[in-house]
PDB file of N, CA and C in Angstrom:
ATOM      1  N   UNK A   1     129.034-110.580 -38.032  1.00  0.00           N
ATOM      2  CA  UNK A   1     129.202-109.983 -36.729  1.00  0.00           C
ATOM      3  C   UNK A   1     129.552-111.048 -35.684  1.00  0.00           C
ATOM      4  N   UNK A   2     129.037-111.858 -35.792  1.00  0.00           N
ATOM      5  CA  UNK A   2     129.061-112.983 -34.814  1.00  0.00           C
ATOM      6  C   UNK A   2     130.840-113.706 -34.759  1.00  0.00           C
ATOM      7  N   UNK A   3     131.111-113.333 -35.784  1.00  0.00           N
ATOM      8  CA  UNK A   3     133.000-113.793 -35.995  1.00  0.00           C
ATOM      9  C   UNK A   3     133.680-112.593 -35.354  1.00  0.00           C
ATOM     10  N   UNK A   4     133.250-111.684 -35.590  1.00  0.00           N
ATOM     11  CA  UNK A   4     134.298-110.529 -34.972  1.00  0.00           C
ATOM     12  C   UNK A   4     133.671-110.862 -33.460  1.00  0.00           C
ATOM     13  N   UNK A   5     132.672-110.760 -32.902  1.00  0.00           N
ATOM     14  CA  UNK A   5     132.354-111.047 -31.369  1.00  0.00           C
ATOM     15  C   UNK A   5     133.223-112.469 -30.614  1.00  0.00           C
ATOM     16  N   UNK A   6     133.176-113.805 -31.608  1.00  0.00           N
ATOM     17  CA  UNK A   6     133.940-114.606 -31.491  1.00  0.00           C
ATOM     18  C   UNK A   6     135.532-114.405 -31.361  1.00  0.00           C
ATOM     19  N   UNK A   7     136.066-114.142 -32.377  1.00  0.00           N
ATOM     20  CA  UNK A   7     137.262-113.502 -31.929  1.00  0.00           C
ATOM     21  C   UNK A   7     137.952-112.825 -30.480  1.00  0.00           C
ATOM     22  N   UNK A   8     136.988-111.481 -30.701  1.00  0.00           N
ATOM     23  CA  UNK A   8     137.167-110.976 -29.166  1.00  0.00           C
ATOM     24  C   UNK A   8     136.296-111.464 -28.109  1.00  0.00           C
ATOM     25  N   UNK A   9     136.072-112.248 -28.175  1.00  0.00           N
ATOM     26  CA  UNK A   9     135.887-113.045 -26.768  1.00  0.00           C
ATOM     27  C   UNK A   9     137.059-114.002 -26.713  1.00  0.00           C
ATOM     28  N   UNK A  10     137.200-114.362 -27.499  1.00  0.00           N
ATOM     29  CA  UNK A  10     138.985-115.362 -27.510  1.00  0.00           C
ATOM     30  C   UNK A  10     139.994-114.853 -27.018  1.00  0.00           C
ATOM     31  N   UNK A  11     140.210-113.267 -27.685  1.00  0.00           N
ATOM     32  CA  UNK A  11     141.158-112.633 -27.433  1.00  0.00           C
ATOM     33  C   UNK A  11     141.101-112.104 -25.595  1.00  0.00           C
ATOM     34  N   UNK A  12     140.104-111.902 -25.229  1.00  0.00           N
ATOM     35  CA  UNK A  12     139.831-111.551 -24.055  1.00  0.00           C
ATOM     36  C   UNK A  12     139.940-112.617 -22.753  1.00  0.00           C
ATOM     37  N   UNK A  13     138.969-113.692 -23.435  1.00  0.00           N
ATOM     38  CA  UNK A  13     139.507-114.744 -22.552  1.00  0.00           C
ATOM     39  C   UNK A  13     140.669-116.056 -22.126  1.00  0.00           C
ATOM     40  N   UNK A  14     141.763-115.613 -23.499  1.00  0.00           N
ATOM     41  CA  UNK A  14     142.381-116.353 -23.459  1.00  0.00           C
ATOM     42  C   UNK A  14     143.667-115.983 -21.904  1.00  0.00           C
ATOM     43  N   UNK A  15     143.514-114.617 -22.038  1.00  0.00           N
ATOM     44  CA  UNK A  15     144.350-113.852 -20.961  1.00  0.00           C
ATOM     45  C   UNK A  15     144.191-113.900 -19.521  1.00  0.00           C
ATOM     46  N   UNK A  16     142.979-114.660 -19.298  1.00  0.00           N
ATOM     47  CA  UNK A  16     142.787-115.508 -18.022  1.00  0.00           C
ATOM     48  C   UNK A  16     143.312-116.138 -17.870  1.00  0.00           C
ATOM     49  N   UNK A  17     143.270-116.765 -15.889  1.00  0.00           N
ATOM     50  CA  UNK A  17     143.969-117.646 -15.430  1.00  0.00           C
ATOM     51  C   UNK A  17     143.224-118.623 -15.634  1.00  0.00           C
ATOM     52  N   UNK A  18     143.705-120.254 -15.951  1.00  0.00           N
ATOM     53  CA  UNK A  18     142.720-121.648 -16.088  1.00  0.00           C
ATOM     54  C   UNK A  18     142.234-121.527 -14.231  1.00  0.00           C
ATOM     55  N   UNK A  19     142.900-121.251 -14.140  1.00  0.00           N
ATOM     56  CA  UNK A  19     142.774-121.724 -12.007  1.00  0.00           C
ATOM     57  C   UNK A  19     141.374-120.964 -11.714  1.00  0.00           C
ATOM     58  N   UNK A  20     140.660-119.797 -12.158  1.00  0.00           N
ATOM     59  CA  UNK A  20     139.689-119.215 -11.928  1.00  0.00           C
ATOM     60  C   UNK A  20     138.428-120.117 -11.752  1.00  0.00           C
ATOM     61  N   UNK A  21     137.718-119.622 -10.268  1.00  0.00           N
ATOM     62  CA  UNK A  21     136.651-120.726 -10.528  1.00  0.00           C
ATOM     63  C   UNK A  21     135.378-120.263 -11.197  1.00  0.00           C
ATOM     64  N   UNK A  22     134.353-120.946 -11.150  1.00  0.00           N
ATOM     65  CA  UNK A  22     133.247-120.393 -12.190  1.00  0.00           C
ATOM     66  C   UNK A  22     132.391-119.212 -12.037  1.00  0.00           C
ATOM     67  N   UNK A  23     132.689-119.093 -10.153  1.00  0.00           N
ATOM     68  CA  UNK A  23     132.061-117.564  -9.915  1.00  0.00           C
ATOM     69  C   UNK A  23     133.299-116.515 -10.462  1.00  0.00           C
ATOM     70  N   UNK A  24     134.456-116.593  -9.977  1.00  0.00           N
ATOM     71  CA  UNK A  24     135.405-115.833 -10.816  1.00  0.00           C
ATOM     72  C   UNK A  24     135.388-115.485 -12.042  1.00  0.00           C
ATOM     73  N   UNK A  25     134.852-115.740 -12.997  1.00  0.00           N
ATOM     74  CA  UNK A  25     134.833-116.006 -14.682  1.00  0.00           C
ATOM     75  C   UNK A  25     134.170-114.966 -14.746  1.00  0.00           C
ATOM     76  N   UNK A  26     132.638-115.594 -13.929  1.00  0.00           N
ATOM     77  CA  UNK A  26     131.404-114.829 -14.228  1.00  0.00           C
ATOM     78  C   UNK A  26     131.640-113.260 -13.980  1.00  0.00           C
ATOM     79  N   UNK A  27     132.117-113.503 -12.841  1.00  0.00           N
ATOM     80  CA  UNK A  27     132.620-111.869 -11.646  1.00  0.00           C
ATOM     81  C   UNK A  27     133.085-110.905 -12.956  1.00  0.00           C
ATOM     82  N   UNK A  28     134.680-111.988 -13.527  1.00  0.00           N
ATOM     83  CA  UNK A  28     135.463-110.916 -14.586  1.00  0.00           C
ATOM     84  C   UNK A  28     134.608-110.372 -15.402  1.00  0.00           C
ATOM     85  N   UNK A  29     133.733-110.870 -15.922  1.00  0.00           N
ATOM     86  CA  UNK A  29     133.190-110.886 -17.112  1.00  0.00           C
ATOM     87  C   UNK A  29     132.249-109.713 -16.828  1.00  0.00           C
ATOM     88  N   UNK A  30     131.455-109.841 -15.859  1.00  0.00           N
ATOM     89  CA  UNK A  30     130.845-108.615 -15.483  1.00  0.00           C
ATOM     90  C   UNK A  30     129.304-108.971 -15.456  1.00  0.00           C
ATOM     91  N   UNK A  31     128.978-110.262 -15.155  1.00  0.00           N
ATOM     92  CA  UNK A  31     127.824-110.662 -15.625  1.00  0.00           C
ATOM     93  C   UNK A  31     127.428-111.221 -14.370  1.00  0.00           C
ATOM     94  N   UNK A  32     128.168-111.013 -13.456  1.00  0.00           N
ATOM     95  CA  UNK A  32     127.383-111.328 -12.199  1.00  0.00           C
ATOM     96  C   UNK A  32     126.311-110.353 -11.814  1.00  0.00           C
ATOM     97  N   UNK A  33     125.104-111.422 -11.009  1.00  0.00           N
ATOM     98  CA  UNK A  33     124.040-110.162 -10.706  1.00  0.00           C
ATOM     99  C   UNK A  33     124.356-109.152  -9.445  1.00  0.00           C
ATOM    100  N   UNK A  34     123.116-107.660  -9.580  1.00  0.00           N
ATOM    101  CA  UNK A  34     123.307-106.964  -8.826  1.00  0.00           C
ATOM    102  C   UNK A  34     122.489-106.668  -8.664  1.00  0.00           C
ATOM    103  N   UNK A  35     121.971-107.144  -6.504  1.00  0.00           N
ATOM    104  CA  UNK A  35     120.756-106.431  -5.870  1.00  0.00           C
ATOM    105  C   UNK A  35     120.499-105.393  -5.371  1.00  0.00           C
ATOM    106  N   UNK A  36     119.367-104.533  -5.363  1.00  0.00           N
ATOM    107  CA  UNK A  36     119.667-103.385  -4.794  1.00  0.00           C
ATOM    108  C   UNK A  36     118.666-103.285  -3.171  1.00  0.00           C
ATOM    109  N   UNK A  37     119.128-103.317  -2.296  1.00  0.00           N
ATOM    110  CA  UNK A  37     117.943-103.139  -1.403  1.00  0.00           C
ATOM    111  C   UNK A  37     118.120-102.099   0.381  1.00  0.00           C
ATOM    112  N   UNK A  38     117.246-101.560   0.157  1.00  0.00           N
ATOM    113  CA  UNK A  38     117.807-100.650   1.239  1.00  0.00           C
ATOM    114  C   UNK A  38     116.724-100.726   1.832  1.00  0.00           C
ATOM    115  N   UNK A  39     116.776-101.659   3.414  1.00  0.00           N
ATOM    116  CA  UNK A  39     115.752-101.470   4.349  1.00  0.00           C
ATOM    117  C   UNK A  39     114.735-102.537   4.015  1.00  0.00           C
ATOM    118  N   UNK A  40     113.528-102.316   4.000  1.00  0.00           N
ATOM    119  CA  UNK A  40     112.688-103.147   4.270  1.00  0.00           C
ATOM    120  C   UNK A  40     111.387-102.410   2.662  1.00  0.00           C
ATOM    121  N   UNK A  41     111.913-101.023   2.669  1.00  0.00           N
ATOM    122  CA  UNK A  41     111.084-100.712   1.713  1.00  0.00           C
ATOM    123  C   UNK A  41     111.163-100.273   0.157  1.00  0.00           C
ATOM    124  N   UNK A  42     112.445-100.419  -0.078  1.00  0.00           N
ATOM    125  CA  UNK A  42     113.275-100.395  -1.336  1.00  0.00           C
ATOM    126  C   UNK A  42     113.823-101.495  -1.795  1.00  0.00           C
ATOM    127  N   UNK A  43     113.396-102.024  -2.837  1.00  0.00           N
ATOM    128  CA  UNK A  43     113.850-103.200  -3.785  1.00  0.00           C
ATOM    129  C   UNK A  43     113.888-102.689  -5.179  1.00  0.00           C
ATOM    130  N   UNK A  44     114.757-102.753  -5.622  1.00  0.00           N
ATOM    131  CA  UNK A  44     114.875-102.932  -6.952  1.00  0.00           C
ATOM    132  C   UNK A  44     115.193-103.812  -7.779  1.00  0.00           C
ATOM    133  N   UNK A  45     114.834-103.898  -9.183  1.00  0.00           N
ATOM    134  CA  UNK A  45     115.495-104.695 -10.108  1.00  0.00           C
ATOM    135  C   UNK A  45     116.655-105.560  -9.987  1.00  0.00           C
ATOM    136  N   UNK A  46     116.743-106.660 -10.096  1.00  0.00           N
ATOM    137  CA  UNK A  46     118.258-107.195 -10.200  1.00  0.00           C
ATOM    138  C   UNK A  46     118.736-106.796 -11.656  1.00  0.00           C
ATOM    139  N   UNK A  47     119.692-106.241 -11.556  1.00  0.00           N
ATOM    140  CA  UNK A  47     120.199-106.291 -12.666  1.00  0.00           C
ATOM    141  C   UNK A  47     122.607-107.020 -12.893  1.00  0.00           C
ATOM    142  N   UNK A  48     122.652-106.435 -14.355  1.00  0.00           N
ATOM    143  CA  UNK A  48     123.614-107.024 -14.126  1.00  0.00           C
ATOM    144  C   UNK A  48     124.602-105.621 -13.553  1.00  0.00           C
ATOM    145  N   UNK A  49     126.016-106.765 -12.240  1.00  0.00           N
ATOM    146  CA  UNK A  49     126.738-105.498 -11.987  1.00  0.00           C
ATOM    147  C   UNK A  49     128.041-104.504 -12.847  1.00  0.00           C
ATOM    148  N   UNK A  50     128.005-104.790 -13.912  1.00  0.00           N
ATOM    149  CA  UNK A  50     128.673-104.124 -15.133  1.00  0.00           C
ATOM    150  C   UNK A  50     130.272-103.632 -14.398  1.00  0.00           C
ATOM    151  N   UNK A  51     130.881-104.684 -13.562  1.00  0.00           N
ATOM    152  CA  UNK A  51     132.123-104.325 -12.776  1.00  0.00           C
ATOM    153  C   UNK A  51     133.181-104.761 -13.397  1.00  0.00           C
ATOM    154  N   UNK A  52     132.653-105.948 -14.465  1.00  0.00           N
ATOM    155  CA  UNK A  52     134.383-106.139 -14.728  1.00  0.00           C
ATOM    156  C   UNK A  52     134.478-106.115 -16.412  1.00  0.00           C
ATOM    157  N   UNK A  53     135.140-106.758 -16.934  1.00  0.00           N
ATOM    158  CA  UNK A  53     135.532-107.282 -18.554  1.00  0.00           C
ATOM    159  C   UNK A  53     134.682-106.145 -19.152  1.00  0.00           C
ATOM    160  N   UNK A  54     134.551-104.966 -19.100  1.00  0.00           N
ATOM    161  CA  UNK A  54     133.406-104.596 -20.819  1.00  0.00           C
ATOM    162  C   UNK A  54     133.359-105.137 -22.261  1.00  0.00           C
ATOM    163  N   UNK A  55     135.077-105.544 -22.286  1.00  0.00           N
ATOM    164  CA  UNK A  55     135.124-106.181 -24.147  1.00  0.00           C
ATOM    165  C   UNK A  55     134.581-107.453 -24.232  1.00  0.00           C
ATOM    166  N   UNK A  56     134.546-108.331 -22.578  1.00  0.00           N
ATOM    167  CA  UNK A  56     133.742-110.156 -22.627  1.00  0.00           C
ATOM    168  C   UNK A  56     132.367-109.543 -22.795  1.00  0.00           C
ATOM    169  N   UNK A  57     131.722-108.450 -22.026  1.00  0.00           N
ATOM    170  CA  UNK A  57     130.615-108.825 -21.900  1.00  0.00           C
ATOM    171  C   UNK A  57     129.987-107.799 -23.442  1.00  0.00           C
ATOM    172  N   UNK A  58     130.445-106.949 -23.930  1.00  0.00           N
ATOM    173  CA  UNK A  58     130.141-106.603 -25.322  1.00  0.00           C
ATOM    174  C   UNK A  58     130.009-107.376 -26.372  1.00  0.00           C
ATOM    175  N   UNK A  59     131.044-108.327 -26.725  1.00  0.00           N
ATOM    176  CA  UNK A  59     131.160-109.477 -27.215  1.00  0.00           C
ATOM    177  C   UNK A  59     130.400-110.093 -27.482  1.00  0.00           C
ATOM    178  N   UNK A  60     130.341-110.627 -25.977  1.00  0.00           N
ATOM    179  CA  UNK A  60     128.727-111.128 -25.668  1.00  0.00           C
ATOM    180  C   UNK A  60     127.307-110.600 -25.995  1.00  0.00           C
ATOM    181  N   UNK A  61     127.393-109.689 -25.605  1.00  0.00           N
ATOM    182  CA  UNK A  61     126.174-108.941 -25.956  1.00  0.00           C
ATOM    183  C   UNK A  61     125.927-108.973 -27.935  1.00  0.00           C
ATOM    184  N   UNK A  62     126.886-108.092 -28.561  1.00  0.00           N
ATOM    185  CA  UNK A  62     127.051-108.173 -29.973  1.00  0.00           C
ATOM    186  C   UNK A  62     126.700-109.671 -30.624  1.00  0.00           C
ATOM    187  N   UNK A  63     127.206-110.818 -30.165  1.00  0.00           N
ATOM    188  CA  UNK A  63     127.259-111.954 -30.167  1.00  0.00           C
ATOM    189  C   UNK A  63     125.799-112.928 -30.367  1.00  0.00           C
ATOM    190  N   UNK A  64     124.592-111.778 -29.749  1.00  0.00           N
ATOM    191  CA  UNK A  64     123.399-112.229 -29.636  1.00  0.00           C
ATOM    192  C   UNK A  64     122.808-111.788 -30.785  1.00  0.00           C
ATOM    193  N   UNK A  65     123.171-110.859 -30.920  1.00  0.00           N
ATOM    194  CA  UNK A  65     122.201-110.191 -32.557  1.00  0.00           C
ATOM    195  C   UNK A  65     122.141-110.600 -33.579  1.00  0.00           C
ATOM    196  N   UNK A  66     121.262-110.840 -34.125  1.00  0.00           N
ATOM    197  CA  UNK A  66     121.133-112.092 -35.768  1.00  0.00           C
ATOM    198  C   UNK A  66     121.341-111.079 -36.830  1.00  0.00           C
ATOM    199  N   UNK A  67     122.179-111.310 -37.862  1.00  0.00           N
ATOM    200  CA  UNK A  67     122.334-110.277 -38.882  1.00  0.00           C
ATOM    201  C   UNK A  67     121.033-110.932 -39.856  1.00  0.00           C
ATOM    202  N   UNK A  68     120.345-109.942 -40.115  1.00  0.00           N
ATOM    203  CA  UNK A  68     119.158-110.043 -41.133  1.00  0.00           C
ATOM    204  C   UNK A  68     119.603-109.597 -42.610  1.00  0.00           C
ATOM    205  N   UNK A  69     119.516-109.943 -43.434  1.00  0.00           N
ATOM    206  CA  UNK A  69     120.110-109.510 -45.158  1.00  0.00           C
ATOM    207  C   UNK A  69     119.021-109.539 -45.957  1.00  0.00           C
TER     208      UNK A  69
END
């Protein structure tokens, strides 16, 4: 699993610009965080903002899982 995740993260990121800076990457990728807060009495979770790349950040994600045999 970890080769097919490799792959498409290659394939995905090769189609970027080099000029992108490191918040840019992150941004595409979709792995920048997201606060939620309204007012003084609502906070929530940061979580991630799931806005850009789905196939980088699947990849990624897939990428973490240990195949057990």
């Amino acid at each position: 699993m970890a080769e097919t995740s490799s792959i498409a993260l290659m394939d995905e990121l090769l189609l970027l610009s080099p000029r992108l800076s490191d918040r840019e990457w992150i941004k595409f990728a979709g792995l920048a965080l997201k606060a939620f807060e309204s007012g003084k009495s609502v906070h929530k979770k940061i979580c991630l903002s799931k806005a850009g790349n789905r196939h980088i950040r699947s990849a990624l994600y897939a990428g973490t899982w240990r195949q057990t045999a």
